[in-house]
Protein backbone atom coordinates (compact mmCIF):
# COMPACT_ATOMS: atom_id res chain seq x y z
CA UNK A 1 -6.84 -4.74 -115.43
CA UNK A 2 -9.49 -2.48 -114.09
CA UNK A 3 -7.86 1.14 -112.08
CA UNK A 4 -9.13 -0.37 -108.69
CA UNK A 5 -7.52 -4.03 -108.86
CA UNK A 6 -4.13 -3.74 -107.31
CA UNK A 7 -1.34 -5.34 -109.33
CA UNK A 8 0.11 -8.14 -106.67
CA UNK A 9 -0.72 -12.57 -105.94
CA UNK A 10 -4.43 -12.89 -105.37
CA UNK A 11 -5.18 -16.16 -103.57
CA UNK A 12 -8.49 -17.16 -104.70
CA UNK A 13 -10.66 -19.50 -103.20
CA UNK A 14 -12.47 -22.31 -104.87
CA UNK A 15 -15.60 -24.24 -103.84
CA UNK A 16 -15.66 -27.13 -101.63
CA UNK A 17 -19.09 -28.12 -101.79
CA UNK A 18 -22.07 -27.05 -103.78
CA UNK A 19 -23.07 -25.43 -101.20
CA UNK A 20 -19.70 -23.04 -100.66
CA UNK A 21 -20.58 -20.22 -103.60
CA UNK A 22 -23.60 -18.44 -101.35
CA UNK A 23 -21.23 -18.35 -98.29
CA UNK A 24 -18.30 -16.39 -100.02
CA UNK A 25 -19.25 -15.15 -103.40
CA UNK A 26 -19.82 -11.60 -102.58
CA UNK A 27 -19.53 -8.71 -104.68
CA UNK A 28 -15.70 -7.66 -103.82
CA UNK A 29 -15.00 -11.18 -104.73
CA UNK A 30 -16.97 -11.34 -107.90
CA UNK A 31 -15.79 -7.92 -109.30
CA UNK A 32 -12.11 -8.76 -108.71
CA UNK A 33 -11.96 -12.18 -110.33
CA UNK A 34 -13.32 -11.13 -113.99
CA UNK A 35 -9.94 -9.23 -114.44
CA UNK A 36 -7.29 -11.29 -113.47
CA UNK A 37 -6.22 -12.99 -116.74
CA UNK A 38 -3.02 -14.80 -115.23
CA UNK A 39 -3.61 -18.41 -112.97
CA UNK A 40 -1.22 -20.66 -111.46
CA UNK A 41 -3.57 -23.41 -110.42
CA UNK A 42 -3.47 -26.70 -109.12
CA UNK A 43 -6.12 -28.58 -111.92
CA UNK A 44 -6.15 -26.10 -115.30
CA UNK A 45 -9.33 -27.76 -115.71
CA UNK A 46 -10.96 -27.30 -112.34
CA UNK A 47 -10.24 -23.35 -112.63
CA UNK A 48 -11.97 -23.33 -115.85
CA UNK A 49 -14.76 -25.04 -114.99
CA UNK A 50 -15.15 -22.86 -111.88
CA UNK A 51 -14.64 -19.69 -113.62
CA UNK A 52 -17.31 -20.74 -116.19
CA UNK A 53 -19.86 -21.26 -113.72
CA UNK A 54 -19.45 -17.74 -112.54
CA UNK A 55 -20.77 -17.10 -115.94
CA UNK A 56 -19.27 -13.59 -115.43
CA UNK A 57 -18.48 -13.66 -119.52
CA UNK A 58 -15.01 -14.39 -118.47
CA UNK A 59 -13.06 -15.23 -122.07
CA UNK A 60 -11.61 -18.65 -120.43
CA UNK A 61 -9.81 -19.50 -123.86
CA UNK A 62 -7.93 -15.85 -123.40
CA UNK A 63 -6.52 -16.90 -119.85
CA UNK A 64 -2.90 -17.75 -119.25
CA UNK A 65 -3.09 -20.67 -116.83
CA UNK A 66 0.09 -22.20 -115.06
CA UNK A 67 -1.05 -25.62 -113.63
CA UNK A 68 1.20 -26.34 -110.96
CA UNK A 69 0.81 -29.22 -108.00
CA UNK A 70 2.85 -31.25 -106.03
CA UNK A 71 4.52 -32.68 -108.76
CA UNK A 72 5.58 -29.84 -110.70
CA UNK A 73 9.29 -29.42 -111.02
CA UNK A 74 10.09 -26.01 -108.92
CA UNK A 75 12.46 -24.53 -111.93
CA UNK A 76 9.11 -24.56 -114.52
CA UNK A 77 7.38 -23.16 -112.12
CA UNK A 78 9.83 -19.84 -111.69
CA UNK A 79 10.32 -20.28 -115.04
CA UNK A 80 6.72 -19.45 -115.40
CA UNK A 81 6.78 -16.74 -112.79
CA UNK A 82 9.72 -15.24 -114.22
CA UNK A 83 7.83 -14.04 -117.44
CA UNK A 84 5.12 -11.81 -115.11
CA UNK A 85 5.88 -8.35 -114.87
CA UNK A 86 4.95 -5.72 -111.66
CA UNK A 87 1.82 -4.74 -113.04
CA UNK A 88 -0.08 -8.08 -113.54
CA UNK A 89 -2.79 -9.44 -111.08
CA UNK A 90 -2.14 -13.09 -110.75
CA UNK A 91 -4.45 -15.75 -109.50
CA UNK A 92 -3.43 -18.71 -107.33
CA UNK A 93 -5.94 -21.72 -107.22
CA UNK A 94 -6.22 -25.00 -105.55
CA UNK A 95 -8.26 -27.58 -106.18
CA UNK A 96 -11.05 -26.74 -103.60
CA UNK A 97 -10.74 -24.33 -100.92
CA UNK A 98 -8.51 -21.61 -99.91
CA UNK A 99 -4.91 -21.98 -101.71
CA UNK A 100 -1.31 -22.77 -99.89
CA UNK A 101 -3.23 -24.55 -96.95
CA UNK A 102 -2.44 -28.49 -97.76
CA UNK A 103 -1.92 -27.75 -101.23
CA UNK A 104 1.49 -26.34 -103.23
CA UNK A 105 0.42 -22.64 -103.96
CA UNK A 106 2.92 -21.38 -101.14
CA UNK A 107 5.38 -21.73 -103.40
CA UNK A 108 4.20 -18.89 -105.84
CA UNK A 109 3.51 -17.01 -102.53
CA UNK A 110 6.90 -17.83 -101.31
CA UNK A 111 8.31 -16.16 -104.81
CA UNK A 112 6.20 -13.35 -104.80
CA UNK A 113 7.47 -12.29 -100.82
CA UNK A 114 11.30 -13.05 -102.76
CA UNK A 115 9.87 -10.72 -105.44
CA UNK A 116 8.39 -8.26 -102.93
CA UNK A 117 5.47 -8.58 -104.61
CA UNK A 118 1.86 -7.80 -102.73
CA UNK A 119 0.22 -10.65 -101.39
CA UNK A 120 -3.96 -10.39 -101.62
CA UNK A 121 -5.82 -13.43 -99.53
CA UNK A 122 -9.23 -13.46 -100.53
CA UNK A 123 -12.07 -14.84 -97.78
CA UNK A 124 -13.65 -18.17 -98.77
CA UNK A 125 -14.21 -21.89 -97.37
CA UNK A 126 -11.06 -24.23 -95.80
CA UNK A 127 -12.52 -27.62 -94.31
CA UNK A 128 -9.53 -27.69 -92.18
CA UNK A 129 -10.63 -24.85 -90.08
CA UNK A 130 -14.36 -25.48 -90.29
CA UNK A 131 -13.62 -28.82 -88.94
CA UNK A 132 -11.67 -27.62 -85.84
CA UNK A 133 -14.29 -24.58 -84.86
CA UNK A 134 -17.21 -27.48 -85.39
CA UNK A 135 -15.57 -30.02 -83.29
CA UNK A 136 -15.60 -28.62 -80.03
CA UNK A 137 -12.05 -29.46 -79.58
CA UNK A 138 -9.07 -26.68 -78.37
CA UNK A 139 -8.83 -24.56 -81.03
CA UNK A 140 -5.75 -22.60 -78.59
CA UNK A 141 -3.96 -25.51 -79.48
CA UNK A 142 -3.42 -27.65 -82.86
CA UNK A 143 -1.51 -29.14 -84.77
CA UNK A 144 -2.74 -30.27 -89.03
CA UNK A 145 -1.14 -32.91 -89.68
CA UNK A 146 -1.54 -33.37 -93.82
CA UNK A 147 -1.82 -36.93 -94.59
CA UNK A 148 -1.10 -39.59 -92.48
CA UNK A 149 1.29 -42.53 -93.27
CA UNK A 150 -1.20 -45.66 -94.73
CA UNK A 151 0.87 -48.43 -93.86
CA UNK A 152 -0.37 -50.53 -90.08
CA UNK A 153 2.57 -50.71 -88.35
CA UNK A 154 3.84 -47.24 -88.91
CA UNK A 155 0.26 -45.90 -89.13
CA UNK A 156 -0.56 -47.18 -85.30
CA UNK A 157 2.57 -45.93 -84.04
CA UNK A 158 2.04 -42.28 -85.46
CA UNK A 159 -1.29 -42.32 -84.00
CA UNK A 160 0.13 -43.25 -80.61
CA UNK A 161 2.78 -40.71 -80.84
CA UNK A 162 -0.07 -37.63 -81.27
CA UNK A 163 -0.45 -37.99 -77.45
CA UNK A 164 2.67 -38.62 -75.97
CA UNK A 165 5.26 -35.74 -74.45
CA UNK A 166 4.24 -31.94 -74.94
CA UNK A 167 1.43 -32.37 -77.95
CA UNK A 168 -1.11 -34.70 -75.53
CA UNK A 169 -2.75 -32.17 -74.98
CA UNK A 170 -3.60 -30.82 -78.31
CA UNK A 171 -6.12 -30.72 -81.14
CA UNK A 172 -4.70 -32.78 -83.80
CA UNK A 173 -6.61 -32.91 -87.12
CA UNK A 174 -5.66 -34.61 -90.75
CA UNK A 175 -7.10 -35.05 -94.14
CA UNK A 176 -7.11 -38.82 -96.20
CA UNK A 177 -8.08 -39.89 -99.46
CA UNK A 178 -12.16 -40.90 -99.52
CA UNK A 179 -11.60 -44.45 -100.98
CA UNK A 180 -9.59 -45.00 -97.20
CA UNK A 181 -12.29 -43.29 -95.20
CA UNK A 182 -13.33 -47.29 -93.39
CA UNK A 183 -10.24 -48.61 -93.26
CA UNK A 184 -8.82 -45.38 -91.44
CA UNK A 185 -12.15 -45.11 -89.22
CA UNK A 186 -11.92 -48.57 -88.14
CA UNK A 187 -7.85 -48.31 -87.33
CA UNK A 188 -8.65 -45.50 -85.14
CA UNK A 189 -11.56 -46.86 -83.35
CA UNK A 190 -9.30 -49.96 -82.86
CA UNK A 191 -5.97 -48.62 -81.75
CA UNK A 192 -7.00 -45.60 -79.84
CA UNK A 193 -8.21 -45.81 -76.27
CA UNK A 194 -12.04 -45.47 -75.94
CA UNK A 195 -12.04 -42.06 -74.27
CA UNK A 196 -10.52 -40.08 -77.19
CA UNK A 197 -12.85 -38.17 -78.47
CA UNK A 198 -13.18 -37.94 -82.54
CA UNK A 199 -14.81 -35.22 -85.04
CA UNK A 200 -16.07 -36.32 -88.52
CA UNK A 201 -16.03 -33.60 -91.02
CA UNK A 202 -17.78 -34.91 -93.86
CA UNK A 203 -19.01 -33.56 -96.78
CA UNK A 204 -19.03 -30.24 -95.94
CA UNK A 205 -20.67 -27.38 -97.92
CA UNK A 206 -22.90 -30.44 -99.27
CA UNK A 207 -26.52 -31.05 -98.71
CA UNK A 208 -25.44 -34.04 -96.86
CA UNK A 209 -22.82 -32.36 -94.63
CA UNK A 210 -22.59 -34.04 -91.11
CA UNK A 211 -20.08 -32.99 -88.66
CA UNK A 212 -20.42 -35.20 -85.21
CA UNK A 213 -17.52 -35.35 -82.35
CA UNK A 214 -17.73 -37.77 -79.60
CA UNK A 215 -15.71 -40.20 -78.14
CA UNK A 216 -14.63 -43.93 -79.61
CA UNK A 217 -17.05 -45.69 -77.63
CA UNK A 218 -19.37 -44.13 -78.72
CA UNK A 219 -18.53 -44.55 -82.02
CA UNK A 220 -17.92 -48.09 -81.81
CA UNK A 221 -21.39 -48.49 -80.72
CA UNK A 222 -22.87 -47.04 -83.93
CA UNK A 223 -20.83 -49.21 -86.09
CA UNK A 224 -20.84 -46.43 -89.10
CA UNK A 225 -19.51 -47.36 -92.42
CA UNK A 226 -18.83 -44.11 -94.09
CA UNK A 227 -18.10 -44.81 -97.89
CA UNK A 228 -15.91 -43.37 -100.23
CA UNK A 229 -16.46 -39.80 -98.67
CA UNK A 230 -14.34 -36.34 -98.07
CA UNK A 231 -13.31 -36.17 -94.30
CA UNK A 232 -11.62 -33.79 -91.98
CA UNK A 233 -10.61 -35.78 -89.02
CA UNK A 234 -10.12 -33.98 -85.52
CA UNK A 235 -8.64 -36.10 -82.42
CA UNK A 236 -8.69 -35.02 -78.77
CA UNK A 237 -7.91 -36.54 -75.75
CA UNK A 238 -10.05 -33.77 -73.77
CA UNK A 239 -13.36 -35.43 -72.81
CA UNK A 240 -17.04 -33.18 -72.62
């Protein structure tokens, strides 16, 4: 560890496009990630194809890497923790994006506030928050919702229930697997009244990035079929 880098939880961003390393990569973030030689990550394999890209001759067979995701028991995971001492710069990783936002690396930030251990949130890309400042929605207030439930019955009554009593009048925005993107597009479009307006995030930090809010008339007049594709959805019952 170099004299500069501060001993402490780094939360390091990872790409979500191809196009997300010239929007963050600068040179604080380039000269702090070559000497951090301890991960907790959500894909092992995703960090180390990542770090190898930097091609910042980063020894990737010398790195201790935790993987740790939703279905990590929470006991392995102190375990792990357990064994780092104060003066150790630690990496947390997600699969893309910033860590801890829809993805388990809060709990190795949880530990490390426990630990009184210092916290370091490095800048980079979260599609949840480029979503809501692209959609032209309230960004005062919002609620992210994580996943929504898949099944019909229960699906159409959550989506009811995001504007009824005090959260009608917010910006409420969620995240789904690609392979549902039609079925939960049409849904929507279906069981929604015509005037709420809806944001597609797709793609972004890809060359074929297209982020387009307007309401479900209108996009039941374009008839899209999206694909298997990434989406950030934003809902609002606010009209332009």
């Amino acid at each position: 560890m170099t004299e500069n880098l501060q001993a402490g939880i780094y939360l390091v961003p990872l790409p979500i496009g191809p196009d997300s390393p010239q929007h963050y990569h600068t040179s604080h973030f380039l000269n702090i990630i070559p000497h951090i030689n301890v991960w907790v990550a959500e894909s092992a394999r995703t960090l180390r194809r990542y770090l190898s890209s930097l091609k910042l001759g980063i020894q990737i067979d010398t790195l201790q890497i935790f993987e740790s995701n939703q279905h990590t028991p929470i006991g392995e995971l102190n375990a792990f923790l357990s064994t780092i001492n104060n003066h150790t710069a630690v990496g947390v990783a997600s699969e893309a994006g910033i860590p801890c936002v829809a993805d388990p690396g809060n709990r190795v930030v949880e530990w490390a506030h426990r630990k009184n251990r210092i916290v370091i949130p490095l800048i980079g890309p979260n599609s949840i928050t480029m979503a809501l400042e692209s959609s032209g929605m309230n960004g005062q207030q919002f609620i992210f919702h994580g996943y929504p439930p898949i099944q019909g019955a229960e699906q159409k009554k959550w989506l009811s229930d995001l504007f009824v009593g005090p959260w009608q009048h917010y910006t409420h925005s969620f995240i789904e697997t690609p392979y549902r993107t039609d079925k939960l597009f049409n849904f929507i479009i279906s069981n929604l009244p015509e005037s709420t307006q809806l944001c597609m995030a797709v793609n972004l930090h890809s060359p074929d990035q297209i982020i387009k809010s307007q309401s479900l008339l209108q996009w039941k007049k374009e008839k899209v079929k999206w694909g298997k594709v990434p989406v950030v959805w934003v809902l609002s019952k606010q009209t332009y």
